[in-house]
N, C-alpha and C. Protein backbone atom coordinates (compact mmCIF):
# COMPACT_ATOMS: atom_id res chain seq x y z
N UNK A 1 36.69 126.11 73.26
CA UNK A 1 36.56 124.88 73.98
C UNK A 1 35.15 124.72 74.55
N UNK A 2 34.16 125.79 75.14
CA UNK A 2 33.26 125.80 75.50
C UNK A 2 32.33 125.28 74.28
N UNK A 3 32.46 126.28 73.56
CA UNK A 3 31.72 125.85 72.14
C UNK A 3 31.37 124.43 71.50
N UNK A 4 33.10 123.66 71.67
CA UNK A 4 32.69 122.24 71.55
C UNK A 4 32.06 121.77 72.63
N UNK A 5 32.25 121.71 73.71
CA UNK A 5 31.25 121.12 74.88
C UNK A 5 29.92 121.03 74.72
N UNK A 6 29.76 122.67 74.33
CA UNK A 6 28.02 122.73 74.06
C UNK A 6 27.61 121.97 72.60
N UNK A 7 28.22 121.78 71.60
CA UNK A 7 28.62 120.99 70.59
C UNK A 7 28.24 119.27 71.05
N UNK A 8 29.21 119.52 71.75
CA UNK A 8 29.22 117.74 72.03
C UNK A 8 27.67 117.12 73.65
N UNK A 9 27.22 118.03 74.04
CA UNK A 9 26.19 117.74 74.70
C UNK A 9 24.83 117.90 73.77
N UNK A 10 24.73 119.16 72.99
CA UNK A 10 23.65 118.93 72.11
C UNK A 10 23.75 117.85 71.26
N UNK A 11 25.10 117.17 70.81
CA UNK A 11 24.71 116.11 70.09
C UNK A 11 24.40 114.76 70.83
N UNK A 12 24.78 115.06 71.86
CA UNK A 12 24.44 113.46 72.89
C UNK A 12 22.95 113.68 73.66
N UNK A 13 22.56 115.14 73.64
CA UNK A 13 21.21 114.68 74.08
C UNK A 13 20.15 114.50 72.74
N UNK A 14 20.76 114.87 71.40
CA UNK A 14 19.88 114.79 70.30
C UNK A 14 20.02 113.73 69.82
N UNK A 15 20.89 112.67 69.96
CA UNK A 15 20.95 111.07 70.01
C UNK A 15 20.15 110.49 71.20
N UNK A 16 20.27 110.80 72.42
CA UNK A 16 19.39 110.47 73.56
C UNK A 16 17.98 110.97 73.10
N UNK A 17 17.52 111.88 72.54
CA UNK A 17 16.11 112.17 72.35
C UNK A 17 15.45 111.24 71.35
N UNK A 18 16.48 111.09 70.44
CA UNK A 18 16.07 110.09 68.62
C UNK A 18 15.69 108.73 69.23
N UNK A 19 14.56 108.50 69.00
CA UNK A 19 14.30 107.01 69.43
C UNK A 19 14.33 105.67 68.55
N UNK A 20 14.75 104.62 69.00
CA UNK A 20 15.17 103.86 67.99
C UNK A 20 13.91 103.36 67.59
N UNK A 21 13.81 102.13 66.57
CA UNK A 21 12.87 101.73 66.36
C UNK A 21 11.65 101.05 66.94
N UNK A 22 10.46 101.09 66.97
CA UNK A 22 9.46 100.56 68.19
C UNK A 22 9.26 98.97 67.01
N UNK A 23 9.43 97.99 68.31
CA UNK A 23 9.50 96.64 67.93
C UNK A 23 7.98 96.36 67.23
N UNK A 24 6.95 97.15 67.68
CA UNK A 24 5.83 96.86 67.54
C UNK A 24 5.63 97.14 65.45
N UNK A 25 6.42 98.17 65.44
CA UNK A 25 6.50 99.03 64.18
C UNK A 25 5.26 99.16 63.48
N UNK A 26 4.70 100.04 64.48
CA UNK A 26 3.27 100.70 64.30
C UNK A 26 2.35 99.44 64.45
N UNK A 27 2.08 98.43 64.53
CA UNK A 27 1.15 97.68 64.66
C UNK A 27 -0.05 97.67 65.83
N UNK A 28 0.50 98.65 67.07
CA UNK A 28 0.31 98.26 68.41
C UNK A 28 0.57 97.47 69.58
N UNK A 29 0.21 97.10 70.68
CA UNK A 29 0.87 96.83 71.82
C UNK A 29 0.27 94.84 71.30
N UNK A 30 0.98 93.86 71.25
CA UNK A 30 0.70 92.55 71.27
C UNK A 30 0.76 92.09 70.05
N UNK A 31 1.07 92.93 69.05
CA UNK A 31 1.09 92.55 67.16
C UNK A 31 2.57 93.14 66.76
N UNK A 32 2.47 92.74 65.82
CA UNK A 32 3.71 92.61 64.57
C UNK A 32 3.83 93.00 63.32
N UNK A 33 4.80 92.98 62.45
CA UNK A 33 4.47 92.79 61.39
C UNK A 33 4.89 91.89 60.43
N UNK A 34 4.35 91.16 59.54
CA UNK A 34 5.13 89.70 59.35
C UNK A 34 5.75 90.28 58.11
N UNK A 35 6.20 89.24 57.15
CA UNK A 35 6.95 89.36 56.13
C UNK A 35 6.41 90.13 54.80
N UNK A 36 5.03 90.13 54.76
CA UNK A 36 3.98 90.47 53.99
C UNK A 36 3.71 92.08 54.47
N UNK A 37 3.78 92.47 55.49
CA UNK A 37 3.57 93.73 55.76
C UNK A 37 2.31 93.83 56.62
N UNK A 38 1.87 92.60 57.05
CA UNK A 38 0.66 92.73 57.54
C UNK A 38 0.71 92.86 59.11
N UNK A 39 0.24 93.46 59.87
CA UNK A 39 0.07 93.32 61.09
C UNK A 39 -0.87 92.16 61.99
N UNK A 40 0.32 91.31 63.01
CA UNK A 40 -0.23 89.78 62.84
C UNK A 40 -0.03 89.84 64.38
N UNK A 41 -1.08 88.79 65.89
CA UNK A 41 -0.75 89.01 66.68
C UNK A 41 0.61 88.37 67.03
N UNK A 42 1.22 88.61 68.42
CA UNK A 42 2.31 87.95 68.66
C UNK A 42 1.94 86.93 69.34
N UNK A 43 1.82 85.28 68.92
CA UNK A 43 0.85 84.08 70.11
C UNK A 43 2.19 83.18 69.99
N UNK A 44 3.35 83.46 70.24
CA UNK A 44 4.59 82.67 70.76
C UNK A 44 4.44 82.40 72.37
N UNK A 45 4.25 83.51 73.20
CA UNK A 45 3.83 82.77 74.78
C UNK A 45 2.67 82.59 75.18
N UNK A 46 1.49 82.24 74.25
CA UNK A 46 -0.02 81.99 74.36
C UNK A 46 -0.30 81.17 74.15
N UNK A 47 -0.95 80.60 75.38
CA UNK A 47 -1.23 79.38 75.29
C UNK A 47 -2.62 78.64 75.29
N UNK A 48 -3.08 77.95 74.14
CA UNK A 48 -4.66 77.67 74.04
C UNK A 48 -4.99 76.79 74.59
N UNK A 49 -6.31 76.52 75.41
CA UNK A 49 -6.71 75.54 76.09
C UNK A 49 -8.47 75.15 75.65
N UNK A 50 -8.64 75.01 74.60
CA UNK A 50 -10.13 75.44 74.30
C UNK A 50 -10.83 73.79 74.41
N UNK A 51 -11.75 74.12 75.19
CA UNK A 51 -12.47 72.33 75.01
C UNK A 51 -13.83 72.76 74.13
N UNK A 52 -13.53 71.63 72.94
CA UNK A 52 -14.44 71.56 72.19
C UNK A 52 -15.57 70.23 72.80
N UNK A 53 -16.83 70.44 72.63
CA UNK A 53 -18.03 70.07 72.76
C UNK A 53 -18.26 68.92 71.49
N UNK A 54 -18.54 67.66 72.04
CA UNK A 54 -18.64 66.98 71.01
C UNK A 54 -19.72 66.80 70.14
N UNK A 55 -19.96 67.07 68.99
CA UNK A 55 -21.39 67.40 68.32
C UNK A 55 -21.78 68.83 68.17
N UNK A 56 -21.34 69.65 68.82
CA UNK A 56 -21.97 70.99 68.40
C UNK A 56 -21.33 71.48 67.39
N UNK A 57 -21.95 72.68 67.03
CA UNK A 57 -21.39 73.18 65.76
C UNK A 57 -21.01 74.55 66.34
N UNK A 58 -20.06 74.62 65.42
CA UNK A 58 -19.13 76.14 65.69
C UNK A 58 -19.00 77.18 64.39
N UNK A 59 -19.75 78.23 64.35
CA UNK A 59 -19.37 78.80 63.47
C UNK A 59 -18.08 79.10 62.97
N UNK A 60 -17.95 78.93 61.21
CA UNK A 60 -16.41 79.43 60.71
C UNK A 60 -15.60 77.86 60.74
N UNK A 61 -16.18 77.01 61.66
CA UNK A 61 -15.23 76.20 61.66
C UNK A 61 -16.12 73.95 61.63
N UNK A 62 -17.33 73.86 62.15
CA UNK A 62 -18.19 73.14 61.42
C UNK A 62 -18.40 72.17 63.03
N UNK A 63 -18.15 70.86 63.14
CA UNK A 63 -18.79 70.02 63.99
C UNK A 63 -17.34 69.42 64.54
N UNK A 64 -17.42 69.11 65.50
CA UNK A 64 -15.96 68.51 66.31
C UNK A 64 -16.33 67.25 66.78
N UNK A 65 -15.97 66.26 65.80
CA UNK A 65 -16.29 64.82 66.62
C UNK A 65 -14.79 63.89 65.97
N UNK A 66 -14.37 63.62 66.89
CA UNK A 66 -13.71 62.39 67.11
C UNK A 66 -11.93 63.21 66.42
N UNK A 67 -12.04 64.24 67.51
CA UNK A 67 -10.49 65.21 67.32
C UNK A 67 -10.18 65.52 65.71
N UNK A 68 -11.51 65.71 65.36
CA UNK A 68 -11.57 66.50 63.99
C UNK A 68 -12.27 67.26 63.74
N UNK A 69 -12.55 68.16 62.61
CA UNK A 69 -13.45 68.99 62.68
C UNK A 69 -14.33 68.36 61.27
N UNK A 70 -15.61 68.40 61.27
CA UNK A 70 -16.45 67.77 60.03
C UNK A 70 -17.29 68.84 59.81
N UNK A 71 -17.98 68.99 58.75
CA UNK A 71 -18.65 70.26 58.10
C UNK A 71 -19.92 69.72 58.13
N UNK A 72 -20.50 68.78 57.72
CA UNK A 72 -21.67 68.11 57.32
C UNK A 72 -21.95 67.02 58.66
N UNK A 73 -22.88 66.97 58.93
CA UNK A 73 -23.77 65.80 59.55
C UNK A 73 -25.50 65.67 59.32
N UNK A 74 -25.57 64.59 59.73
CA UNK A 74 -26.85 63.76 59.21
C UNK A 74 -26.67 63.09 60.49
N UNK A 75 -28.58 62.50 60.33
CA UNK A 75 -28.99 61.16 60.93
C UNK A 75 -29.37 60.11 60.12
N UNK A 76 -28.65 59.30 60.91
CA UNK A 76 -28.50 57.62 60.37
C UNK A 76 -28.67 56.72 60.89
N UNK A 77 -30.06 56.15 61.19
CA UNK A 77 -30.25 55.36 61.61
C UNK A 77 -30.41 55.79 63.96
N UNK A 78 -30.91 56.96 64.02
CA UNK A 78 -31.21 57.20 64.83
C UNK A 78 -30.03 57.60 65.77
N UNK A 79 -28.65 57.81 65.01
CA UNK A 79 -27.24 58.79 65.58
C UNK A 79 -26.49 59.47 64.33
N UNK A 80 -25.93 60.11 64.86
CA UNK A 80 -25.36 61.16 64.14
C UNK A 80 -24.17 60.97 63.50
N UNK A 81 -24.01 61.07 62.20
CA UNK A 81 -22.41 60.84 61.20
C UNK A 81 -22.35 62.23 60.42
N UNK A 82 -21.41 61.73 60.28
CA UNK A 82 -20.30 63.12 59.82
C UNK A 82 -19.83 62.65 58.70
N UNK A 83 -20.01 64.04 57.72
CA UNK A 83 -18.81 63.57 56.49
C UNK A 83 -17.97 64.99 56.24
């Protein structure tokens, strides 16, 4: 009877020791992994607030005028257009 006891505590602390799976699943603390296998951040409670500058240019991403983004500009006639 002892025997099972010690039986039945080594198996409940060797279930208590086994850890289940980490949500992160190796990615690290704020990432994921998506369907692809890739490790992606988690931005479900992040929230962006970025004010874009009208006319400047942004690397990677081009010129921000009129709640769009345009790649190309010129002068025309002494102001600035976008195509």
């Amino acid at each position: 009877m002892k025997a099972l006891a010690i039986l039945g505590l080594a198996t409940a602390l060797a279930v208590g020791a086994a850890s289940s799976a980490d949500a992160r699943q190796g990615c690290g603390a704020g990432f994921h992994r998506n369907f692809r296998g890739r490790c992606v951040p988690n931005l479900r409670n992040i929230r962006r607030h970025e004010v874009f500058v009208v006319g400047r240019f942004y690397p990677g991403r081009g010129y921000w005028y009129n709640g769009r983004w345009w790649h190309r500009r010129y002068r025309y006639h002494n102001m600035w257009r976008y195509r």
